[in-house]
C-alpha atoms as a PDB file:
ATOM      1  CA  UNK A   1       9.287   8.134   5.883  1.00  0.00           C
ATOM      2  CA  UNK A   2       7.565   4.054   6.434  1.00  0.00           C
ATOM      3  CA  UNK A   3       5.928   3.173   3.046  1.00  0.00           C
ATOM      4  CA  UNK A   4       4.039   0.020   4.255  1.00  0.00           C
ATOM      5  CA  UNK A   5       1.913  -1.849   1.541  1.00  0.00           C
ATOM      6  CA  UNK A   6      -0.381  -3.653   2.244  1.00  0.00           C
ATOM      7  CA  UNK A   7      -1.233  -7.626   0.780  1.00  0.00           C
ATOM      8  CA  UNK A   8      -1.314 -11.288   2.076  1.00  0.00           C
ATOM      9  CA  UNK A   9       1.920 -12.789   1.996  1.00  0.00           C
ATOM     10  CA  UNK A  10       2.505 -16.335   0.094  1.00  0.00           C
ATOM     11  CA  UNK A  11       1.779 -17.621  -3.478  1.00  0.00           C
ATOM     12  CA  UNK A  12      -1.667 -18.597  -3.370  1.00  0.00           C
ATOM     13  CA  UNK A  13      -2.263 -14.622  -3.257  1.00  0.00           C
ATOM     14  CA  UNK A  14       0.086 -13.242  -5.962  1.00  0.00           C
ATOM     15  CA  UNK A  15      -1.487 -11.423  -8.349  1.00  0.00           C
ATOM     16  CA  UNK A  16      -4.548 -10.884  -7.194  1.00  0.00           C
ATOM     17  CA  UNK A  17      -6.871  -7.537  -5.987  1.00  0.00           C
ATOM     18  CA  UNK A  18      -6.134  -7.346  -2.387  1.00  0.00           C
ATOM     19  CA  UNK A  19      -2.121  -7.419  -3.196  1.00  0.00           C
ATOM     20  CA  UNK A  20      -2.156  -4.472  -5.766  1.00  0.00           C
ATOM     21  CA  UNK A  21      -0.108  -2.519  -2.937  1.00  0.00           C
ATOM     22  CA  UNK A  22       2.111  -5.022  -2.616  1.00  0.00           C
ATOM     23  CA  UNK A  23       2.772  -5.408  -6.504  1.00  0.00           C
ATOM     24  CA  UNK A  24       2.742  -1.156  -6.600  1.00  0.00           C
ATOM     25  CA  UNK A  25       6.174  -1.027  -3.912  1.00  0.00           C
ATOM     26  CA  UNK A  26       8.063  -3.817  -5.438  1.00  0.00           C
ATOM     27  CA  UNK A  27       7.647  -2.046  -8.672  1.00  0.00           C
ATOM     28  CA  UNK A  28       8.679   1.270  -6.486  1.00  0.00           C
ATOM     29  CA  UNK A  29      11.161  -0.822  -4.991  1.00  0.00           C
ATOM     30  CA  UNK A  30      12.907  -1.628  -8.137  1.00  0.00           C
ATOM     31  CA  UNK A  31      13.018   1.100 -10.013  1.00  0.00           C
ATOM     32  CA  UNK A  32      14.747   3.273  -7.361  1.00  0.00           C
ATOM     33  CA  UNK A  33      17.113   0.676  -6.819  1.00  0.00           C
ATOM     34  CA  UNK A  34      16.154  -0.604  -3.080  1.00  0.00           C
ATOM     35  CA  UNK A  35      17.993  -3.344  -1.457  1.00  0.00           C
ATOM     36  CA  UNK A  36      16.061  -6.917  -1.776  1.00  0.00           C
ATOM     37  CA  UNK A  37      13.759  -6.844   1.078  1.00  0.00           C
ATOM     38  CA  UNK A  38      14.371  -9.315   3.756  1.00  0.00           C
ATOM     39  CA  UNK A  39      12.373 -10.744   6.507  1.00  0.00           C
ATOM     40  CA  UNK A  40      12.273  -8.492   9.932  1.00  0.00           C
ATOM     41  CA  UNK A  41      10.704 -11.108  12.799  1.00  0.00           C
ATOM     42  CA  UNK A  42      10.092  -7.916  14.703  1.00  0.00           C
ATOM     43  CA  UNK A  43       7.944  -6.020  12.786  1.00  0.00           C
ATOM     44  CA  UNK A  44       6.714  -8.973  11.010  1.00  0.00           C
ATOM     45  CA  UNK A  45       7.673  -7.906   7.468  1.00  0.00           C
ATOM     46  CA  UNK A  46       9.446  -7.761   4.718  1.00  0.00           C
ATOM     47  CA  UNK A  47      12.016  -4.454   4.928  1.00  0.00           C
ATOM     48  CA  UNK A  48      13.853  -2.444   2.454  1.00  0.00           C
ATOM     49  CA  UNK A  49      15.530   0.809   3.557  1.00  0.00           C
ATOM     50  CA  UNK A  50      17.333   3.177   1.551  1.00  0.00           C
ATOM     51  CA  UNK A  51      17.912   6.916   1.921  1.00  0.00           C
ATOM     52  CA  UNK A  52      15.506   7.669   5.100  1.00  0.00           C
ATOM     53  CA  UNK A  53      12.754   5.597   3.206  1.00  0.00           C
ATOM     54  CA  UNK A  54      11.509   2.267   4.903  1.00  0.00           C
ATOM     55  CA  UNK A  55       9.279  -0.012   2.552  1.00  0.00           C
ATOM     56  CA  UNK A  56       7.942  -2.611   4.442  1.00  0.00           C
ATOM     57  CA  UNK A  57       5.080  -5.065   3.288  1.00  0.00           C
ATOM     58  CA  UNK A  58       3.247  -6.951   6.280  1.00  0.00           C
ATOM     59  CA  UNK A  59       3.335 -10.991   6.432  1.00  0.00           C
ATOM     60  CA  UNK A  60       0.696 -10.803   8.819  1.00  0.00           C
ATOM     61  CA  UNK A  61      -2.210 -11.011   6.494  1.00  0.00           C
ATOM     62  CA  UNK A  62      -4.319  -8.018   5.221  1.00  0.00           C
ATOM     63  CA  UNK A  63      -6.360  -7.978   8.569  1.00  0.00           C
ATOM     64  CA  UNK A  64      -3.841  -8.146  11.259  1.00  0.00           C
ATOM     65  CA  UNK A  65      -1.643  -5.182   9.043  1.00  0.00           C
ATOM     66  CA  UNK A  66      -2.190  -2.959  12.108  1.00  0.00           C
ATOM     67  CA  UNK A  67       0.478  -4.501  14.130  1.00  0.00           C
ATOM     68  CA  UNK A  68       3.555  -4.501  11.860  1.00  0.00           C
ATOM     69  CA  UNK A  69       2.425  -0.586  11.303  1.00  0.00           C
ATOM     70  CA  UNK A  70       2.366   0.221  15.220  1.00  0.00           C
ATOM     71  CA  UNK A  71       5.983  -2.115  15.728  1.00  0.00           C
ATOM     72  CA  UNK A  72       7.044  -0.408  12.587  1.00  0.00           C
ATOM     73  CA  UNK A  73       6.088   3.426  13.811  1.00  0.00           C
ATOM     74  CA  UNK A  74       7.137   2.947  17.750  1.00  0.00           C
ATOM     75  CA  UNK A  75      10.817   1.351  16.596  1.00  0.00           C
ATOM     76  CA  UNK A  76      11.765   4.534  14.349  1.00  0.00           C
ATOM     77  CA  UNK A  77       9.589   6.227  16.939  1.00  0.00           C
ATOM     78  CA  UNK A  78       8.168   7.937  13.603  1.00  0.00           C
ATOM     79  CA  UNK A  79       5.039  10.895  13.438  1.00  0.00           C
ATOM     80  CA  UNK A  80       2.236   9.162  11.760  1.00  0.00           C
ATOM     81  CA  UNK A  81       2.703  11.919   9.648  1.00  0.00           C
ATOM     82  CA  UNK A  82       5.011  10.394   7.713  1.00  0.00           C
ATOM     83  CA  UNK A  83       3.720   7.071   7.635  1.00  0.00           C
ATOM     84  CA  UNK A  84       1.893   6.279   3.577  1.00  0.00           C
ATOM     85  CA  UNK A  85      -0.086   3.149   3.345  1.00  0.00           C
ATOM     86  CA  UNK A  86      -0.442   1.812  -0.341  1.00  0.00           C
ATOM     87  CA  UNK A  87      -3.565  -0.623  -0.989  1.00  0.00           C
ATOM     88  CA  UNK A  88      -5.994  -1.605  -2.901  1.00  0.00           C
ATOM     89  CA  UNK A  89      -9.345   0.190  -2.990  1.00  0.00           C
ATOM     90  CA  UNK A  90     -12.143  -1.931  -4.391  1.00  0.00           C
ATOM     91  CA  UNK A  91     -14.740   1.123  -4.681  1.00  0.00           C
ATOM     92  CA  UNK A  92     -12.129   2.903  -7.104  1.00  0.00           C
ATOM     93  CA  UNK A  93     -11.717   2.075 -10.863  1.00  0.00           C
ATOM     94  CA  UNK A  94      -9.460   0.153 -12.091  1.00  0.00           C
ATOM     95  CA  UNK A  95      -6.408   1.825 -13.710  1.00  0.00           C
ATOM     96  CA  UNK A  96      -7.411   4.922 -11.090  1.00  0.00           C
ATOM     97  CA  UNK A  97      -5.248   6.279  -8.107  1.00  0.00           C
ATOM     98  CA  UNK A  98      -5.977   8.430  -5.237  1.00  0.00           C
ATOM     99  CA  UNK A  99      -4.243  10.002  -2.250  1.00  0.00           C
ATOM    100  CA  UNK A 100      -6.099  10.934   1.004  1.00  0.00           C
ATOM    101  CA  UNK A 101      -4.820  12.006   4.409  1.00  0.00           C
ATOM    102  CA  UNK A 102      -6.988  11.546   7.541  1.00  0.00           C
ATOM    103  CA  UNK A 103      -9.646   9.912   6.116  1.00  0.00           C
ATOM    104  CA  UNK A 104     -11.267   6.496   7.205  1.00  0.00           C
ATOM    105  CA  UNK A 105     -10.607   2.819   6.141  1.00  0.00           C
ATOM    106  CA  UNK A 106     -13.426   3.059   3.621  1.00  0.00           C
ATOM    107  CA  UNK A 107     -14.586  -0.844   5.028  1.00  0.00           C
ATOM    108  CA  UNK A 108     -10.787  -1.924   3.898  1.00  0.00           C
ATOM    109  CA  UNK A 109      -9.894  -4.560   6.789  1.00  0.00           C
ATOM    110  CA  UNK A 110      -6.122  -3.914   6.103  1.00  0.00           C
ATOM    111  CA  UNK A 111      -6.779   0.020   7.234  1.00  0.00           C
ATOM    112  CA  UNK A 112      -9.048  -0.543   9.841  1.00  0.00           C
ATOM    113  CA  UNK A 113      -6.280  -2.625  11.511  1.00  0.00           C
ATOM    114  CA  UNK A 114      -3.899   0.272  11.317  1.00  0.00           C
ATOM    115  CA  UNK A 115      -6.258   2.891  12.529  1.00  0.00           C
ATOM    116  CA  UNK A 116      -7.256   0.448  15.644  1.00  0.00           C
ATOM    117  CA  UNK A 117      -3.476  -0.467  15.885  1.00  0.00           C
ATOM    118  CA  UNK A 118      -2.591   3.147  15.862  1.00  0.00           C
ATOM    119  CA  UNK A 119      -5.292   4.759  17.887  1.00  0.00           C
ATOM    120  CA  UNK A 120      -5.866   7.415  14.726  1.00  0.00           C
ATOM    121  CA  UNK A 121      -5.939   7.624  10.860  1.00  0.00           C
ATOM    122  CA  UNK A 122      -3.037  10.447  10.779  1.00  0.00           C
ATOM    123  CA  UNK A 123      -1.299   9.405   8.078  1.00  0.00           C
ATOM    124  CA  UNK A 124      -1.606   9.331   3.917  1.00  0.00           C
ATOM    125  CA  UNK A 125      -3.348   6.760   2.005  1.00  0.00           C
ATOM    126  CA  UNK A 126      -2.475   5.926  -1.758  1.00  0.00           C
ATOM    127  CA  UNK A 127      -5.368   3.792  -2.820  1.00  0.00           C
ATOM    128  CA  UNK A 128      -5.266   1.694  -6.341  1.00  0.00           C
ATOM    129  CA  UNK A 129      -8.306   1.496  -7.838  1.00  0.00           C
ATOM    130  CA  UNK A 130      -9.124  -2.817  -8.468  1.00  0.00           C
ATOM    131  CA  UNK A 131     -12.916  -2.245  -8.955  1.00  0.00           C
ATOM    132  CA  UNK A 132     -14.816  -4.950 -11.016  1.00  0.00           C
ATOM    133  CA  UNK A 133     -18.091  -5.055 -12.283  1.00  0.00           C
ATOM    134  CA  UNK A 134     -18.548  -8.248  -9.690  1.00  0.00           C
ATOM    135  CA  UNK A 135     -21.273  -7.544  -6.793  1.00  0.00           C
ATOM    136  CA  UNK A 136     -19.204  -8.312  -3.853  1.00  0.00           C
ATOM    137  CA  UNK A 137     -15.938  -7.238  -2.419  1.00  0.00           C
ATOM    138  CA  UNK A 138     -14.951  -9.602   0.113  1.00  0.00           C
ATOM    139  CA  UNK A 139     -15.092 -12.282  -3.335  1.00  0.00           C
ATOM    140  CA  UNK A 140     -13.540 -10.313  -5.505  1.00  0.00           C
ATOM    141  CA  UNK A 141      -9.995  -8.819  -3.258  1.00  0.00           C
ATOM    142  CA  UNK A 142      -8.645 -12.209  -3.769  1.00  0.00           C
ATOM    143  CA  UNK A 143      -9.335 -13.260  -7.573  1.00  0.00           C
ATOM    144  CA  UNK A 144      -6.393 -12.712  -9.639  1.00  0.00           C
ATOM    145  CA  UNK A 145      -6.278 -10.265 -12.678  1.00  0.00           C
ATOM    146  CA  UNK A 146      -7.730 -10.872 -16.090  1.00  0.00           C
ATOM    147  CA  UNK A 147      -4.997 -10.477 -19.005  1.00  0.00           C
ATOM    148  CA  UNK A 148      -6.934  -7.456 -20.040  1.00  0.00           C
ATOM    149  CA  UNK A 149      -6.759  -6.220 -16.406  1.00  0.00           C
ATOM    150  CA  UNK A 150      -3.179  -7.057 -15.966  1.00  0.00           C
ATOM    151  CA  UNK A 151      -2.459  -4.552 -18.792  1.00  0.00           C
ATOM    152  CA  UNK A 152      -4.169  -1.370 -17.069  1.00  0.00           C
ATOM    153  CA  UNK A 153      -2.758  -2.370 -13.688  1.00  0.00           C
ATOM    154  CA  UNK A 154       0.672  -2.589 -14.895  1.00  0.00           C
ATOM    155  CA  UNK A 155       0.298   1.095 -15.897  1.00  0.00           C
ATOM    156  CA  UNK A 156      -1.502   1.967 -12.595  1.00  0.00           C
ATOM    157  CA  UNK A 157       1.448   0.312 -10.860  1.00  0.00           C
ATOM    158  CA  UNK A 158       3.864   2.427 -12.617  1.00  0.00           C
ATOM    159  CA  UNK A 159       1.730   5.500 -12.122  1.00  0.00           C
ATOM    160  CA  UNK A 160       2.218   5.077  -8.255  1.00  0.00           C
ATOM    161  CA  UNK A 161       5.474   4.885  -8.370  1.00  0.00           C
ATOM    162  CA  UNK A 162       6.330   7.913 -10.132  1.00  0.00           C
ATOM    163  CA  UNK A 163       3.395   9.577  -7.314  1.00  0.00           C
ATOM    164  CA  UNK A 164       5.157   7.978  -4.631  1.00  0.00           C
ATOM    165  CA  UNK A 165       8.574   9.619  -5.952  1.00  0.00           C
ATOM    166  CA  UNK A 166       6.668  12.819  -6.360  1.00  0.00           C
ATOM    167  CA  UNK A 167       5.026  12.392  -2.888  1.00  0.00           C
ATOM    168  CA  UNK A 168       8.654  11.737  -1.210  1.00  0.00           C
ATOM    169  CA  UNK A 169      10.322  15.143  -3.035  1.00  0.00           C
ATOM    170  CA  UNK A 170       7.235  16.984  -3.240  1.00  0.00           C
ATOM    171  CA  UNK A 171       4.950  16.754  -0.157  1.00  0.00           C
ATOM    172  CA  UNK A 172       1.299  15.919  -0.412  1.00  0.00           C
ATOM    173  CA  UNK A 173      -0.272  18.685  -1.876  1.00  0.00           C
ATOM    174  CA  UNK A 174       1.489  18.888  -5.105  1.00  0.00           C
ATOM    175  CA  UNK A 175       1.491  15.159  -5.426  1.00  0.00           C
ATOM    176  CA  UNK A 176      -2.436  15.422  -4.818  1.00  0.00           C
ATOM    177  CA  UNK A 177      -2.601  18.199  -7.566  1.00  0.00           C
ATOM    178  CA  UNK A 178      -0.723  16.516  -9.654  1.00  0.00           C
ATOM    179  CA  UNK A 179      -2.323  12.455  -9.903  1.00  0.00           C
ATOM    180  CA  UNK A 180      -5.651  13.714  -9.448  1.00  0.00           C
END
Protein backbone atom coordinates (compact mmCIF):
# COMPACT_ATOMS: atom_id res chain seq x y z
CA UNK A 1 0.00 0.00 0.00
CA UNK A 2 1.49 4.04 -1.17
CA UNK A 3 -0.05 6.48 1.40
CA UNK A 4 0.91 9.75 -0.44
CA UNK A 5 -0.18 13.08 1.32
CA UNK A 6 -0.50 15.66 -0.18
CA UNK A 7 1.01 19.58 0.84
CA UNK A 8 3.62 22.15 -0.43
CA UNK A 9 6.89 21.42 0.78
CA UNK A 10 9.06 24.26 2.73
CA UNK A 11 8.38 26.52 5.79
CA UNK A 12 6.54 29.28 4.45
CA UNK A 13 3.61 26.54 4.17
CA UNK A 14 3.71 24.72 7.55
CA UNK A 15 0.77 24.80 9.24
CA UNK A 16 -1.48 25.92 7.07
CA UNK A 17 -4.96 24.42 5.15
CA UNK A 18 -3.58 23.00 2.06
CA UNK A 19 -0.84 20.87 4.24
CA UNK A 20 -3.43 19.22 6.66
CA UNK A 21 -2.42 15.84 4.77
CA UNK A 22 0.86 16.39 5.24
CA UNK A 23 0.53 17.21 9.10
CA UNK A 24 -2.21 13.96 9.23
CA UNK A 25 0.92 11.21 7.94
CA UNK A 26 3.64 12.61 10.01
CA UNK A 27 1.35 12.24 12.90
CA UNK A 28 0.58 8.56 11.26
CA UNK A 29 4.11 8.36 10.73
CA UNK A 30 5.04 8.69 14.28
CA UNK A 31 2.88 6.96 16.11
CA UNK A 32 3.47 3.64 14.27
CA UNK A 33 6.97 4.12 14.58
CA UNK A 34 8.10 4.80 10.73
CA UNK A 35 11.61 5.45 9.84
CA UNK A 36 12.39 9.43 9.41
CA UNK A 37 11.45 10.06 5.93
CA UNK A 38 14.18 10.98 3.62
CA UNK A 39 14.38 12.62 0.32
CA UNK A 40 13.81 10.14 -2.89
CA UNK A 41 15.10 12.41 -6.16
CA UNK A 42 13.15 9.86 -8.12
CA UNK A 43 9.87 10.11 -7.08
CA UNK A 44 10.38 13.54 -5.89
CA UNK A 45 9.44 12.98 -2.22
CA UNK A 46 9.89 12.46 0.98
CA UNK A 47 9.71 8.34 1.73
CA UNK A 48 9.09 6.28 4.72
CA UNK A 49 8.54 2.52 4.32
CA UNK A 50 7.80 0.10 6.87
CA UNK A 51 5.95 -3.22 6.77
CA UNK A 52 4.59 -3.13 2.95
CA UNK A 53 3.40 0.54 3.71
CA UNK A 54 5.07 3.45 1.65
CA UNK A 55 4.27 7.08 3.02
CA UNK A 56 5.46 9.43 0.75
CA UNK A 57 4.63 13.29 0.78
CA UNK A 58 5.31 15.13 -2.69
CA UNK A 59 7.97 18.16 -2.84
CA UNK A 60 6.59 19.01 -6.01
CA UNK A 61 3.99 21.43 -4.88
CA UNK A 62 0.22 20.66 -4.41
CA UNK A 63 -0.38 21.05 -8.26
CA UNK A 64 2.27 19.07 -9.88
CA UNK A 65 1.39 16.00 -6.99
CA UNK A 66 0.41 13.88 -10.03
CA UNK A 67 3.86 13.03 -10.98
CA UNK A 68 5.48 11.75 -7.76
CA UNK A 69 2.03 9.52 -7.60
CA UNK A 70 2.53 8.01 -11.28
CA UNK A 71 6.77 7.56 -10.48
CA UNK A 72 5.60 6.35 -7.15
CA UNK A 73 2.81 3.67 -8.60
CA UNK A 74 4.94 2.50 -11.91
CA UNK A 75 8.30 1.83 -9.53
CA UNK A 76 6.36 -0.66 -7.06
CA UNK A 77 4.41 -1.29 -10.24
CA UNK A 78 1.40 -1.00 -7.61
CA UNK A 79 -2.79 -1.40 -8.55
CA UNK A 80 -4.17 1.99 -8.00
CA UNK A 81 -6.15 0.08 -5.83
CA UNK A 82 -4.04 0.35 -3.21
CA UNK A 83 -2.89 3.69 -3.64
CA UNK A 84 -4.80 6.34 -0.51
CA UNK A 85 -4.31 9.98 -1.03
CA UNK A 86 -4.71 12.08 2.27
CA UNK A 87 -5.60 15.96 1.74
CA UNK A 88 -7.26 18.60 2.65
CA UNK A 89 -10.85 19.21 1.55
CA UNK A 90 -11.90 22.83 1.84
CA UNK A 91 -15.80 22.07 1.21
CA UNK A 92 -15.69 19.72 4.43
CA UNK A 93 -15.88 20.99 8.08
CA UNK A 94 -13.36 21.44 10.01
CA UNK A 95 -12.65 18.72 12.63
CA UNK A 96 -14.63 16.31 9.86
CA UNK A 97 -13.12 13.28 7.86
CA UNK A 98 -14.24 11.38 4.94
CA UNK A 99 -13.18 8.44 2.79
CA UNK A 100 -14.24 8.05 -0.91
CA UNK A 101 -13.07 5.67 -3.62
CA UNK A 102 -13.51 6.58 -7.32
CA UNK A 103 -14.78 9.74 -6.96
CA UNK A 104 -13.49 13.08 -8.59
CA UNK A 105 -10.97 15.78 -7.40
CA UNK A 106 -13.84 17.85 -6.05
CA UNK A 107 -11.82 21.22 -7.82
CA UNK A 108 -8.69 20.08 -5.42
CA UNK A 109 -5.59 20.91 -7.83
CA UNK A 110 -3.45 18.35 -5.83
CA UNK A 111 -6.12 15.43 -7.08
CA UNK A 112 -6.70 16.59 -10.33
CA UNK A 113 -2.93 16.18 -10.93
CA UNK A 114 -3.09 12.58 -9.87
CA UNK A 115 -6.14 11.67 -11.81
CA UNK A 116 -4.47 13.41 -15.10
CA UNK A 117 -1.09 11.83 -13.99
CA UNK A 118 -2.75 8.52 -13.61
CA UNK A 119 -5.18 8.40 -16.45
CA UNK A 120 -8.13 7.42 -13.68
CA UNK A 121 -9.36 8.21 -10.09
CA UNK A 122 -9.07 4.34 -8.95
CA UNK A 123 -7.88 4.75 -5.82
CA UNK A 124 -9.18 5.96 -2.04
CA UNK A 125 -9.33 9.42 -0.90
CA UNK A 126 -9.18 10.43 2.91
CA UNK A 127 -10.21 14.04 2.85
CA UNK A 128 -9.75 16.42 6.15
CA UNK A 129 -12.23 18.72 6.46
CA UNK A 130 -10.26 22.68 6.72
CA UNK A 131 -13.50 24.59 5.82
CA UNK A 132 -13.71 28.29 7.04
CA UNK A 133 -16.36 30.60 7.05
CA UNK A 134 -13.96 32.73 4.44
CA UNK A 135 -15.60 33.11 0.76
CA UNK A 136 -12.82 31.80 -1.25
CA UNK A 137 -10.75 28.70 -1.41
CA UNK A 138 -7.85 29.36 -3.45
CA UNK A 139 -7.19 32.32 -0.31
CA UNK A 140 -7.90 30.39 2.29
CA UNK A 141 -5.67 26.62 1.48
CA UNK A 142 -2.68 28.56 2.40
CA UNK A 143 -3.54 30.67 5.70
CA UNK A 144 -2.31 28.99 8.68
CA UNK A 145 -4.60 27.75 11.59
CA UNK A 146 -6.19 29.87 14.25
CA UNK A 147 -5.25 28.64 17.95
CA UNK A 148 -8.85 27.69 18.26
CA UNK A 149 -8.52 25.78 14.94
CA UNK A 150 -5.28 24.21 15.80
CA UNK A 151 -7.11 22.51 18.72
CA UNK A 152 -9.91 20.66 16.53
CA UNK A 153 -7.34 19.81 13.87
CA UNK A 154 -5.04 18.23 16.22
CA UNK A 155 -7.92 15.84 17.06
CA UNK A 156 -8.88 15.46 13.34
CA UNK A 157 -5.23 14.59 12.76
CA UNK A 158 -5.30 11.94 15.28
CA UNK A 159 -8.66 10.71 14.09
CA UNK A 160 -6.99 9.84 10.65
CA UNK A 161 -4.54 8.10 11.92
CA UNK A 162 -6.32 5.67 13.90
CA UNK A 163 -8.74 5.45 10.24
CA UNK A 164 -5.73 5.02 8.34
CA UNK A 165 -4.65 2.04 10.82
CA UNK A 166 -8.17 0.79 10.55
CA UNK A 167 -8.15 1.28 6.71
CA UNK A 168 -4.66 -0.75 6.44
CA UNK A 169 -6.10 -3.94 8.77
CA UNK A 170 -9.56 -3.49 7.88
CA UNK A 171 -10.24 -2.69 4.18
CA UNK A 172 -12.42 0.17 3.11
CA UNK A 173 -15.71 -0.70 3.94
CA UNK A 174 -15.44 -1.14 7.59
CA UNK A 175 -13.16 1.82 7.85
CA UNK A 176 -16.00 3.79 5.88
CA UNK A 177 -18.63 2.38 8.42
CA UNK A 178 -16.76 3.07 11.02
CA UNK A 179 -15.41 7.21 10.64
CA UNK A 180 -18.50 8.09 9.04
Amino acid sequence: MIIVALGNPGKKFENTRHNAGFMAIDFFAKKNDFPEFTISKKHEALISEQDNITLAKPQTFMNESGRTVKTLTTNYKLQTTNLVIVHDDIDLPLGKIKFSKDSGSGGHKGVDSIIQHLGNNHFIQLKIGVATTEAKAEEVVLQKFTKEEQKILQEIIEKSAEALQCLIENGLEKTMNQYH
